[in-house]
C-alpha atoms as a PDB file:
ATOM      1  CA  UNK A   1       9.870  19.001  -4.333  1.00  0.00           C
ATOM      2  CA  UNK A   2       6.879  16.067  -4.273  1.00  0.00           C
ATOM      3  CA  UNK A   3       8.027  12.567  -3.705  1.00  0.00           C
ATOM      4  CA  UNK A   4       8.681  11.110  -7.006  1.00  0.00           C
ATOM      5  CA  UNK A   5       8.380   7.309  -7.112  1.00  0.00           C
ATOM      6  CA  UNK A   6       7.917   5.082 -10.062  1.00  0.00           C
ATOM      7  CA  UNK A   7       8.680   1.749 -11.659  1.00  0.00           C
ATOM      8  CA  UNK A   8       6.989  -1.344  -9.298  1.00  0.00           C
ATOM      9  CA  UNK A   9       7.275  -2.097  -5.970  1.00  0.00           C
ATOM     10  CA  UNK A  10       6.513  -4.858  -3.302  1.00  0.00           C
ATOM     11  CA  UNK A  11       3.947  -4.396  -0.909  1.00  0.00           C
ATOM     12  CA  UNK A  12       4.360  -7.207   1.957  1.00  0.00           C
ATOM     13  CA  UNK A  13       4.025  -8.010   5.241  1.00  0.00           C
ATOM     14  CA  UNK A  14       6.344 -10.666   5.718  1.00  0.00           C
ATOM     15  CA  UNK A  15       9.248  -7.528   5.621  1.00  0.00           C
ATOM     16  CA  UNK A  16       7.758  -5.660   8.727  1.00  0.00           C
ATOM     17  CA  UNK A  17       6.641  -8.680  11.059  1.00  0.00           C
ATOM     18  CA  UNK A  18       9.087 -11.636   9.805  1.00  0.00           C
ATOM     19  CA  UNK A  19      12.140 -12.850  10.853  1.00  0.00           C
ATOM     20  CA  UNK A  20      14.938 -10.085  10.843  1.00  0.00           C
ATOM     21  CA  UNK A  21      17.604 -11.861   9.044  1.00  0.00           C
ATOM     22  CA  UNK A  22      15.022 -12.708   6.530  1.00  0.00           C
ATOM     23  CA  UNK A  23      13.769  -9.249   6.183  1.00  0.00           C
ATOM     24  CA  UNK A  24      17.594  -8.109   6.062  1.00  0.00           C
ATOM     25  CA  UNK A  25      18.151 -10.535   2.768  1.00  0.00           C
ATOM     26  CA  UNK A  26      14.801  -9.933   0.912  1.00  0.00           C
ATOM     27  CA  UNK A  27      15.237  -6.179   0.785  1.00  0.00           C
ATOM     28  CA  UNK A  28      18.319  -6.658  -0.628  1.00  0.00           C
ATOM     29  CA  UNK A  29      17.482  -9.166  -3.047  1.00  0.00           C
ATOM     30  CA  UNK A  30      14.889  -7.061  -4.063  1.00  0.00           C
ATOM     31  CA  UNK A  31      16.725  -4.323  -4.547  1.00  0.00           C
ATOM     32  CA  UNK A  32      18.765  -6.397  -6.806  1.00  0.00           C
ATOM     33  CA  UNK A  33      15.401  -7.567  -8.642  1.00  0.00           C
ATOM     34  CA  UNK A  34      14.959  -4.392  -9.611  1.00  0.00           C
ATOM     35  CA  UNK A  35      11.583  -3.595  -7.842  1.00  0.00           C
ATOM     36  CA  UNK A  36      12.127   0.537  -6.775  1.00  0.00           C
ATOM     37  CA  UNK A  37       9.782   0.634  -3.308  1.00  0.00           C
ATOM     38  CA  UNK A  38       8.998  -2.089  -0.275  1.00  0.00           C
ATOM     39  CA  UNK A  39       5.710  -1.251   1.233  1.00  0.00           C
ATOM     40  CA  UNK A  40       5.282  -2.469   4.463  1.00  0.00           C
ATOM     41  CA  UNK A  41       1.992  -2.561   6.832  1.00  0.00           C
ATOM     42  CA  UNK A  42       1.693  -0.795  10.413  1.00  0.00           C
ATOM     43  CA  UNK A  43      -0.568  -2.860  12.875  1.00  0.00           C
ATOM     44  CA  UNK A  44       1.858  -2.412  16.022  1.00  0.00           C
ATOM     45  CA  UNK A  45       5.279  -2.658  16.746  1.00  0.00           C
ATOM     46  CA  UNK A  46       8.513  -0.205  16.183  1.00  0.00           C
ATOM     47  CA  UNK A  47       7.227   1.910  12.516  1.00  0.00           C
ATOM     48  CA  UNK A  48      10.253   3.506  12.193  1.00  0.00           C
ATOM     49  CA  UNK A  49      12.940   0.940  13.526  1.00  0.00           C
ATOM     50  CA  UNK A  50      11.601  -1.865  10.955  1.00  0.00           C
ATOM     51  CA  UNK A  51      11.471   1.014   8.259  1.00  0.00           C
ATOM     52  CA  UNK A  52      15.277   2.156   9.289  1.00  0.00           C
ATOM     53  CA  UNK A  53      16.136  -2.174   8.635  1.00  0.00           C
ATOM     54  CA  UNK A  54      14.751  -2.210   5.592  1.00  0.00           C
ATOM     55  CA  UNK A  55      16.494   1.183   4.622  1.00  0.00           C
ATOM     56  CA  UNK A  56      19.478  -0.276   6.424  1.00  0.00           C
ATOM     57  CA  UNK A  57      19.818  -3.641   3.787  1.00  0.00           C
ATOM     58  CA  UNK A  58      19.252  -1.213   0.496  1.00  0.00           C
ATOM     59  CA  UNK A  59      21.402   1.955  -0.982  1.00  0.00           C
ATOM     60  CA  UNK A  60      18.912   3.079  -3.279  1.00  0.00           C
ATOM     61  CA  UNK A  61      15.085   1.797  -3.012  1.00  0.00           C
ATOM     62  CA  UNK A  62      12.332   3.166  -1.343  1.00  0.00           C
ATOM     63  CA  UNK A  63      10.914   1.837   1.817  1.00  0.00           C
ATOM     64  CA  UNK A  64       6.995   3.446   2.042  1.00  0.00           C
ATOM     65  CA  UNK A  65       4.326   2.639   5.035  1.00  0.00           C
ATOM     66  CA  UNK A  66       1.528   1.158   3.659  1.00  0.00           C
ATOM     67  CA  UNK A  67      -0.031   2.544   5.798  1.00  0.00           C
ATOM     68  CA  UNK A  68       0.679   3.989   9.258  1.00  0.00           C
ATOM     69  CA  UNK A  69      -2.212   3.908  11.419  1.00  0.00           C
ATOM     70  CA  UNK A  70      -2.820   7.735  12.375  1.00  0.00           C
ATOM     71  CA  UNK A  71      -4.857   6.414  15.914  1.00  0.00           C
ATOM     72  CA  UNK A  72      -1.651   4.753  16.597  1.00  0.00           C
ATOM     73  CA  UNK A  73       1.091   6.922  16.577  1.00  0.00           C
ATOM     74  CA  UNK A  74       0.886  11.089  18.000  1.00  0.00           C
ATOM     75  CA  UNK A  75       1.839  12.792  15.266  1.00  0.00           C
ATOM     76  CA  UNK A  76       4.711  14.752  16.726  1.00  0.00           C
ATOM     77  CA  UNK A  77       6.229  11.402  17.462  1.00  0.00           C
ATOM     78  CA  UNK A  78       5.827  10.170  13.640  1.00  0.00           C
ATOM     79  CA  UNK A  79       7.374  13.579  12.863  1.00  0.00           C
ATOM     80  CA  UNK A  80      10.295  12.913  14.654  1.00  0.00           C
ATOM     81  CA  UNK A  81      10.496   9.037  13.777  1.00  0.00           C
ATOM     82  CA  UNK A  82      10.610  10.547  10.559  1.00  0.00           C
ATOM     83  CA  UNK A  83      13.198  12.641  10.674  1.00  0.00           C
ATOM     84  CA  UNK A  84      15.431   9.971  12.134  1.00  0.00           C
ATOM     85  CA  UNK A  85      15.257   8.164   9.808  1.00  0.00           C
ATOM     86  CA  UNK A  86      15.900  10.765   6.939  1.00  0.00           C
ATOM     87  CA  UNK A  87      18.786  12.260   9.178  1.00  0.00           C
ATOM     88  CA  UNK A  88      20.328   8.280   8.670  1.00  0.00           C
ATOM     89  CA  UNK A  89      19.343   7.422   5.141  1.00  0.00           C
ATOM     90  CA  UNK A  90      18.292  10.186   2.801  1.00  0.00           C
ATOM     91  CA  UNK A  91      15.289  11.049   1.433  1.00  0.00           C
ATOM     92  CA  UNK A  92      13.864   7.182   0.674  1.00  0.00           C
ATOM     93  CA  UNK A  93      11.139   7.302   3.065  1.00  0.00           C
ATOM     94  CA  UNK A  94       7.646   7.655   1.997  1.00  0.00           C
ATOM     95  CA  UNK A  95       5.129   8.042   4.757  1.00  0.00           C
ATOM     96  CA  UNK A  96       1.667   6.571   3.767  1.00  0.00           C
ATOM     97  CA  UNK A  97      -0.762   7.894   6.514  1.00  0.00           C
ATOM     98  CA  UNK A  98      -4.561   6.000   6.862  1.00  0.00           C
ATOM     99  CA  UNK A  99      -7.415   6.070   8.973  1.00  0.00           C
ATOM    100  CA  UNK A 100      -7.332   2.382   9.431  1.00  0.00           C
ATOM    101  CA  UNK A 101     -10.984   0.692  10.228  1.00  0.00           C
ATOM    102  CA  UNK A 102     -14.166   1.202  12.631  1.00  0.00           C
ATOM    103  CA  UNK A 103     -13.712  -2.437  13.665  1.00  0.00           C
ATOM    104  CA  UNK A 104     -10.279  -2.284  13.885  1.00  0.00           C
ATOM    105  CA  UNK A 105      -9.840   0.888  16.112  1.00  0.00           C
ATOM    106  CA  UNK A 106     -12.730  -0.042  18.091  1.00  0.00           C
ATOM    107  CA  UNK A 107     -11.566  -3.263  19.040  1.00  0.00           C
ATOM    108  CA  UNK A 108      -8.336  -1.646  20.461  1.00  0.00           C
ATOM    109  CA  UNK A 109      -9.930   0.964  22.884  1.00  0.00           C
ATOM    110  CA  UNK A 110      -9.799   3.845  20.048  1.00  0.00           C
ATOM    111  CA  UNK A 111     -12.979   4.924  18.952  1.00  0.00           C
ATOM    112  CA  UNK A 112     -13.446   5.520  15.495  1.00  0.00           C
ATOM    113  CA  UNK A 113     -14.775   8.664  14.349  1.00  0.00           C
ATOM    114  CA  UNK A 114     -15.462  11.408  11.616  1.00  0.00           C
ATOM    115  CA  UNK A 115     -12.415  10.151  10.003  1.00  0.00           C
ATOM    116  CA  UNK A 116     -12.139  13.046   7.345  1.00  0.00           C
ATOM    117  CA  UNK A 117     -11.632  15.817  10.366  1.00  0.00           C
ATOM    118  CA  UNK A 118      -9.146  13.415  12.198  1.00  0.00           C
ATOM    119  CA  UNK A 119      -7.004  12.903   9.066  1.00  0.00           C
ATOM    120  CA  UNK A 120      -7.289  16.843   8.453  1.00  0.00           C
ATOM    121  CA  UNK A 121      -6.410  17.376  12.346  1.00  0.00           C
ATOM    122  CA  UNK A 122      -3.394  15.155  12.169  1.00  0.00           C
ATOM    123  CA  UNK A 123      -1.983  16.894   8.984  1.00  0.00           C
ATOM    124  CA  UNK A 124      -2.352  20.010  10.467  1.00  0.00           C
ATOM    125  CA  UNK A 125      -0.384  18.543  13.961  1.00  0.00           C
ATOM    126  CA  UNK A 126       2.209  17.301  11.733  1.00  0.00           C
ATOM    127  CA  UNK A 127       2.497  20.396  10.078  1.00  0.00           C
ATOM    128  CA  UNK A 128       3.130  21.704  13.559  1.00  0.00           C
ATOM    129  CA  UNK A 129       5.862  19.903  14.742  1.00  0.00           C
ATOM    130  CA  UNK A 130       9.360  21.570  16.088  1.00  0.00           C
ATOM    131  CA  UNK A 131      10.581  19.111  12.972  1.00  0.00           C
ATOM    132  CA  UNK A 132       7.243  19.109  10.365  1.00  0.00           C
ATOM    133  CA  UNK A 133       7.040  15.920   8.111  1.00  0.00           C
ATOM    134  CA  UNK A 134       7.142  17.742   4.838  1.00  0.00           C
ATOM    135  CA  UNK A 135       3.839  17.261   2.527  1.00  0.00           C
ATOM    136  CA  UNK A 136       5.381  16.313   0.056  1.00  0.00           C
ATOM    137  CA  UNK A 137       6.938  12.988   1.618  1.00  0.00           C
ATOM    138  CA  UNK A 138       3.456  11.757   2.773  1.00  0.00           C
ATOM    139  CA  UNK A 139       0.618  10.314   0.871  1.00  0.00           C
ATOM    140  CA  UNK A 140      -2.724   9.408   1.828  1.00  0.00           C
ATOM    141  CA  UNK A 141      -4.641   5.998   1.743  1.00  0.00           C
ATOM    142  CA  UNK A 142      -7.749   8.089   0.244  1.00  0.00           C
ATOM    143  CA  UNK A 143     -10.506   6.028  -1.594  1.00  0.00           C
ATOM    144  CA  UNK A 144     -13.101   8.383  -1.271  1.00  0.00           C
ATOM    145  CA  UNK A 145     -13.859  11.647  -3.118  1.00  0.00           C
ATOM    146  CA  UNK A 146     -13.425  13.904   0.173  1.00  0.00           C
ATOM    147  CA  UNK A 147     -10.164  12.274   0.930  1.00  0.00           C
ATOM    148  CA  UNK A 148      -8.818  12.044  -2.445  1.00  0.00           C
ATOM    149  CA  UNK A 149      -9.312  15.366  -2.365  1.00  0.00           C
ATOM    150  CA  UNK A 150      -7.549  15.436   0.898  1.00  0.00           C
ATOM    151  CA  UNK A 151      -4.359  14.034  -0.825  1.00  0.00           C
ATOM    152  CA  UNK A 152      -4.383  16.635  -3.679  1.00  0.00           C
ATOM    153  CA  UNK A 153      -4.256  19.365  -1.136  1.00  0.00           C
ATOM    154  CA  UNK A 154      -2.080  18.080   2.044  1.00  0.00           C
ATOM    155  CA  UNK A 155      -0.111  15.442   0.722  1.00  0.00           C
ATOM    156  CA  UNK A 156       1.711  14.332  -1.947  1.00  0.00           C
ATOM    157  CA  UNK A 157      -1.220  12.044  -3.710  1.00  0.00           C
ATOM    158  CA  UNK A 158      -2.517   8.796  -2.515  1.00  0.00           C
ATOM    159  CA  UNK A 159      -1.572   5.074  -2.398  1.00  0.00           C
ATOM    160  CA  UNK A 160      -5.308   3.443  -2.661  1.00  0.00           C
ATOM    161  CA  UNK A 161      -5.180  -0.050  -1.559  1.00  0.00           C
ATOM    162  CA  UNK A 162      -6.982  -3.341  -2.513  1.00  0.00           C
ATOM    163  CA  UNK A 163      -8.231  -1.374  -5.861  1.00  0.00           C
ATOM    164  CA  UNK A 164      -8.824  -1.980  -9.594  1.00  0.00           C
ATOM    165  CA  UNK A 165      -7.666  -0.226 -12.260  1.00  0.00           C
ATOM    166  CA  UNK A 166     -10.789   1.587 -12.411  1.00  0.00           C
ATOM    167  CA  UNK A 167     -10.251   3.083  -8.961  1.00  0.00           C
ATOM    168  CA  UNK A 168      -6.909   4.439 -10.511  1.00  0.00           C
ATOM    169  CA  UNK A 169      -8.237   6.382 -13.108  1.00  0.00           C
ATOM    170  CA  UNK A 170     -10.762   8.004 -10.726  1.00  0.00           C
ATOM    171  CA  UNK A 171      -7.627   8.456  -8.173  1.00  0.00           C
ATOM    172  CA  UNK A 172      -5.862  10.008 -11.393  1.00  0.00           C
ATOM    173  CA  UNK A 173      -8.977  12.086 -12.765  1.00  0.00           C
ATOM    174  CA  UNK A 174      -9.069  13.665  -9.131  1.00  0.00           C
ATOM    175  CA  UNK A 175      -5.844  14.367  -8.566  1.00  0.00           C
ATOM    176  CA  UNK A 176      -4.745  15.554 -11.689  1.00  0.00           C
ATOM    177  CA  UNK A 177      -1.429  15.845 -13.088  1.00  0.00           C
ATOM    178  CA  UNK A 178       1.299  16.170 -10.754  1.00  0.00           C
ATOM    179  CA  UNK A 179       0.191  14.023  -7.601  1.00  0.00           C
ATOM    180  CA  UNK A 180       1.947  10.719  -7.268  1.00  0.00           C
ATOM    181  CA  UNK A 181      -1.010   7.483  -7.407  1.00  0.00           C
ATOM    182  CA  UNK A 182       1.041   4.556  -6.032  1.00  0.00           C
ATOM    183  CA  UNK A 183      -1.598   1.815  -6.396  1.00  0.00           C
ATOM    184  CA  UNK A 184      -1.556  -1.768  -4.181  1.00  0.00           C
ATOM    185  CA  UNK A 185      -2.418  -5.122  -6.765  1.00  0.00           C
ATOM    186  CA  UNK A 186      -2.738  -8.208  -4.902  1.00  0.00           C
ATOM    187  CA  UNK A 187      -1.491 -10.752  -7.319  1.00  0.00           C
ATOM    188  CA  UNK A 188      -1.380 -14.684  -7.648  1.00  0.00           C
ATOM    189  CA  UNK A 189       1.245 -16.697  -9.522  1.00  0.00           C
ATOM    190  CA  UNK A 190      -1.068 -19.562 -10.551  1.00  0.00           C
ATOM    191  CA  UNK A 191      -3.137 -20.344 -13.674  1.00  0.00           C
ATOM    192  CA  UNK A 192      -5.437 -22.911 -11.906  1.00  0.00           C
ATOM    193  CA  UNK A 193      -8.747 -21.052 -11.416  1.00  0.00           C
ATOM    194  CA  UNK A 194      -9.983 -22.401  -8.490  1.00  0.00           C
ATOM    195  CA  UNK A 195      -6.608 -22.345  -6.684  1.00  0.00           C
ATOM    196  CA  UNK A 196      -5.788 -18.877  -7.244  1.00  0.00           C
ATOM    197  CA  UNK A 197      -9.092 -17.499  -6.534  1.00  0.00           C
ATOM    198  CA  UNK A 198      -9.398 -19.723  -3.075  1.00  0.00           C
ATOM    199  CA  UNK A 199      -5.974 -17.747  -2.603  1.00  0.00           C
ATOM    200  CA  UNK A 200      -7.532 -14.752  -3.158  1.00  0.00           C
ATOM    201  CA  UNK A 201     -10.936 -15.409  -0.824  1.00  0.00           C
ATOM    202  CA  UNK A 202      -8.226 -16.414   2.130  1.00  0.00           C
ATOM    203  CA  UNK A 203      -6.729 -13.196   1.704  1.00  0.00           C
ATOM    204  CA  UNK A 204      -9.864 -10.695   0.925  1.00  0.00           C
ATOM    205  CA  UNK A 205     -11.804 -12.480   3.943  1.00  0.00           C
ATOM    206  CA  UNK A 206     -11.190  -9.563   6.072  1.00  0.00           C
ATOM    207  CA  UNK A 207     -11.617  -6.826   3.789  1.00  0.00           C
ATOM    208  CA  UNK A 208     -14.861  -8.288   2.932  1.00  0.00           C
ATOM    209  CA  UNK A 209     -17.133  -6.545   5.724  1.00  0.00           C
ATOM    210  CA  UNK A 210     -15.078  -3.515   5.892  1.00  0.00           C
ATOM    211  CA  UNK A 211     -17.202  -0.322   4.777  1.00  0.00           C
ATOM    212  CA  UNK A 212     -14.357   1.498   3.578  1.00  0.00           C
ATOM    213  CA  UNK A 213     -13.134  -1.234   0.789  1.00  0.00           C
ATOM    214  CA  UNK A 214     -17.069  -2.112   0.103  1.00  0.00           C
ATOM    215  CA  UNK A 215     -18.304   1.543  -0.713  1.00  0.00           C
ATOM    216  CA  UNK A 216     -15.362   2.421  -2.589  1.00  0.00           C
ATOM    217  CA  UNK A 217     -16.234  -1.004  -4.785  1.00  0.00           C
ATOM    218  CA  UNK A 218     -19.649   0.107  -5.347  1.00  0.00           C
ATOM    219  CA  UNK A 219     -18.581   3.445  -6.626  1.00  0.00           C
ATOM    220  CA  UNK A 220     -17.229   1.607  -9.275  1.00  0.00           C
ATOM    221  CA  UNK A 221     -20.176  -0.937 -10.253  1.00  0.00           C
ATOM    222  CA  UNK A 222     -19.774  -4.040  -7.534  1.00  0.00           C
ATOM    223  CA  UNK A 223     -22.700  -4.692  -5.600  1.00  0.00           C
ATOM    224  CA  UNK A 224     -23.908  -6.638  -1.882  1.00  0.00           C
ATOM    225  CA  UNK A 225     -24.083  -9.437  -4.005  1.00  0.00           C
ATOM    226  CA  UNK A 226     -20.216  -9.395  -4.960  1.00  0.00           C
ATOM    227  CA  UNK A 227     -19.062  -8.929  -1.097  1.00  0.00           C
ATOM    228  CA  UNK A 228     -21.022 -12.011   0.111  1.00  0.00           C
ATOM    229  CA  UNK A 229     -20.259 -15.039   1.098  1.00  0.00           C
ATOM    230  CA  UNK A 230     -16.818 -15.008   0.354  1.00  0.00           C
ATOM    231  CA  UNK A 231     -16.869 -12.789  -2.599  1.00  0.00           C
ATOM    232  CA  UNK A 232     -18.320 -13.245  -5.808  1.00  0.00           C
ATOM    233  CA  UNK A 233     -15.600 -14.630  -8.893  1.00  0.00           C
ATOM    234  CA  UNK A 234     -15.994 -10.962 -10.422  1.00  0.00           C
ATOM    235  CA  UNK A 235     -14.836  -9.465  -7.380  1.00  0.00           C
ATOM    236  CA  UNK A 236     -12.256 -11.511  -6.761  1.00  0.00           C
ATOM    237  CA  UNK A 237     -10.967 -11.738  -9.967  1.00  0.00           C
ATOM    238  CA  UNK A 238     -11.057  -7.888 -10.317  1.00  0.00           C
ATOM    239  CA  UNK A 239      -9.203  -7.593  -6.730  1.00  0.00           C
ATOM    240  CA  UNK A 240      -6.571 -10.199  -7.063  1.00  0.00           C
ATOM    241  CA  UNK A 241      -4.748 -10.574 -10.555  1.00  0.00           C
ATOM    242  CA  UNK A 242      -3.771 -14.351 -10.990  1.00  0.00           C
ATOM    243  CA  UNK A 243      -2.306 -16.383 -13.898  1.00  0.00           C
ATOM    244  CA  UNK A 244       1.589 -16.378 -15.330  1.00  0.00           C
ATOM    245  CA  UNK A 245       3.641 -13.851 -15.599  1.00  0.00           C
ATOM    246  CA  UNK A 246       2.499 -12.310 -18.688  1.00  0.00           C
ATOM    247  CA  UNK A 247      -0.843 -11.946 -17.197  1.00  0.00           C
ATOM    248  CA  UNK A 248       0.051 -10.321 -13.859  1.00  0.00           C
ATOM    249  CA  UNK A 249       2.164  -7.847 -15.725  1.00  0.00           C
ATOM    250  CA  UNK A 250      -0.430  -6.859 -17.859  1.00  0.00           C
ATOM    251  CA  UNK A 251      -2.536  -5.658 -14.674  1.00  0.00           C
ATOM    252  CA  UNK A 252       0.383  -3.973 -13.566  1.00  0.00           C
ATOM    253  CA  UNK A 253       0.129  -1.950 -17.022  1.00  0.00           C
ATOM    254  CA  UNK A 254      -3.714  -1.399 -16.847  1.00  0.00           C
ATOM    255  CA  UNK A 255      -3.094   0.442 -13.419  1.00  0.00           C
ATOM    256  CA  UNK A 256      -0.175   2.672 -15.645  1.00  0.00           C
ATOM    257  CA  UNK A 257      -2.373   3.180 -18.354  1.00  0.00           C
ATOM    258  CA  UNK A 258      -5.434   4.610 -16.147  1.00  0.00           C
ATOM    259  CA  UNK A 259      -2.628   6.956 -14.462  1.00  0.00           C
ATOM    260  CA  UNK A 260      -0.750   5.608 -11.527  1.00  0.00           C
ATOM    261  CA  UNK A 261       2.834   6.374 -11.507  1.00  0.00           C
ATOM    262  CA  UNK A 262       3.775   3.518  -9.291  1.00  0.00           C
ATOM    263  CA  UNK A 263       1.840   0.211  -8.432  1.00  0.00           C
ATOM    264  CA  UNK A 264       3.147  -1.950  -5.596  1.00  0.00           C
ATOM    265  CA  UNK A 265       2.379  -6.092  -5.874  1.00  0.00           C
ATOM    266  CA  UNK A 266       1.350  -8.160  -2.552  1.00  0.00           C
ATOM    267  CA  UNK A 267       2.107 -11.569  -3.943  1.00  0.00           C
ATOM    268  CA  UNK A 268      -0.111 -13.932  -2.252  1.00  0.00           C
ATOM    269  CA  UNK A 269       0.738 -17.457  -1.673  1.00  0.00           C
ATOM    270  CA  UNK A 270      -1.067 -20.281   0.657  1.00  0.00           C
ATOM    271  CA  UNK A 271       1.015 -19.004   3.849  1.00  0.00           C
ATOM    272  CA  UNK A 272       0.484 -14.905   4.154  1.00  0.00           C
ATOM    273  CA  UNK A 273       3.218 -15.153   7.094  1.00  0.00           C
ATOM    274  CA  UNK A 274       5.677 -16.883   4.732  1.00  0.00           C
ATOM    275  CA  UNK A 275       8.099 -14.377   2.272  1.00  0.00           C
ATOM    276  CA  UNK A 276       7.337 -15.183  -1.304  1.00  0.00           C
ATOM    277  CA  UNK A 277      10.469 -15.113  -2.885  1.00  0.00           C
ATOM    278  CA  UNK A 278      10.274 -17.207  -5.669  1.00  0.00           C
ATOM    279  CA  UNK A 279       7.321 -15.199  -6.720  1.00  0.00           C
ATOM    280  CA  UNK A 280       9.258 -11.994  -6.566  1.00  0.00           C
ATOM    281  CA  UNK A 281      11.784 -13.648  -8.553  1.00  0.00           C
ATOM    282  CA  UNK A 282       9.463 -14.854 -11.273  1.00  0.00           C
ATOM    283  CA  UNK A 283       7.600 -11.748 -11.190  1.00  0.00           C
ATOM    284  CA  UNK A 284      11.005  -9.396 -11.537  1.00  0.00           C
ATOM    285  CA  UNK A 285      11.241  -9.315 -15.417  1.00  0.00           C
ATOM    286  CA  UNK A 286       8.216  -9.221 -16.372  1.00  0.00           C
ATOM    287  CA  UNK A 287       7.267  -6.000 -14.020  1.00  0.00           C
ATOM    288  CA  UNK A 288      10.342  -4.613 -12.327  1.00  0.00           C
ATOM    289  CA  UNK A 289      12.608  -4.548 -15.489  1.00  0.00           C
ATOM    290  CA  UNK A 290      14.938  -6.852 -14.119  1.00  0.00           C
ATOM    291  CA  UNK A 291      16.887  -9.411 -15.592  1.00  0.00           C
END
């Protein structure tokens, strides 16, 4: 049976790389909050052990990778990891699987290449395992048609990050019903204009220059001219939802309206290493249900 997830989640990487006991108390605070996933990054370190304390501080949420980095980890080992931790907590693991970033690869001996046919290559190894991870407890970080595509066929649908609700609906139209769209917002409490939006240039500085984010903006109408020098307002505004409560929640229903079954916020604050939990708690009624 495909993954089903819903409701909103919190995408942040304060709960993989931050302090343990912190960690330990926001998962379970959000839990309480009401939000139904925690999405957490993979840029090095022990995947499935900070997964397995997440899953360890909860009873009922979802904890989701956000995404792990497929020239990181063999497959038959993220098979495995992921059976572990399923063996020890249920079926609340969702494994988001990427093909990370030329730059990003590169810089750390891989080399980056034909992405499409490594993705399809590493399905088919995980499919292959003495323990498979099951399609339908996987999704794909697909922006593109080809590995949209990819996700309708080998996994069960996408979670397309640093998108607008635009990108949704295309997610949705190629998918089609069935296939789980669990979209990222990046999201700033604040109703100053130029605060929030210098916010939001801090945290889409590195995004900026990456091919993969920039393409899949021009397929939906942004142009050179909106990725330069810093990013222009429209992009940024488009990218990063900022005001009060009411606002960011009504960004969160755009993304459910154009089809996505679950969207996961990345609250943004002036320290990215610091755990935003006032924000969460603002942000709990007005998108997780919670009182």
């Amino acid at each position: 049976m495909p993954f089903a997830l819903t409701g909103t989640g919190v995408w942040s990487a304060p709960l993989r790389y931050g302090d343990a006991g912190e960690r330990i108390e926001a998962a379970a605070e959000l839990e309480a909050l009401g939000y139904s996933a925690l999405w957490v990054p993979d840029v090095g370190g022990d995947l499935f052990g900070d997964v397995s304390l997440l899953l360890d501080a909860t009873t009922e949420t979802v904890v989701a990778t956000g995404i792990l980095n497929l020239w990181v980890h063999e497959p038959a080992d993220a098979a495995a990891g992921y059976h572990r931790v399923v063996g020890a907590h249920g079926r609340r693991l969702l494994v988001g699987i990427g093909v990370s970033h030329a730059p990003f690869v590169n810089a750390t001996g891989g080399t980056y290449e034909r992405p499409l046919t490594r993705m399809r290559e590493y399905l088919d190894a995980l499919d292959a395992a003495p323990e498979p991870l099951p399609a339908d407890d996987r999704v794909l970080a697909a922006l593109g048609p080809k590995m949209l595509e990819l996700a309708r066929t080998r996994a069960a649908g996408t979670h397309p990050y640093l998108v607008t609700p635009e990108h949704t609906a295309a997610a949705r139209a190629a998918l089609g019903d069935g296939p789980l769209v669990a979209s990222e917002q990046a999201v700033v409490l604040e109703t100053d204009p130029a605060r929030a939006r210098e916010i939001g240039r801090q945290h889409l500085a590195i995004y900026l220059g990456l091919p993969n984010y920039a393409n899949n903006w021009k397929r939906i109408g942004f142009t050179d001219d909106d990725t330069a020098e810093g990013g222009s307002d429209r992009l940024v505004d488009a990218l990063v939802a900022w005001g009060d409560e009411a606002t960011i929640a009504a960004r969160v229903q755009e993304h459910r309206e154009a089809g996505a079954d679950h969207v996961c916020l990345q609250v943004l604050t002036d320290d990215p290493f610091a755990f935003p939990r006032q924000q969460w708690r603002r942000l709990a009624p007005a998108v997780a249900g919670a009182a």
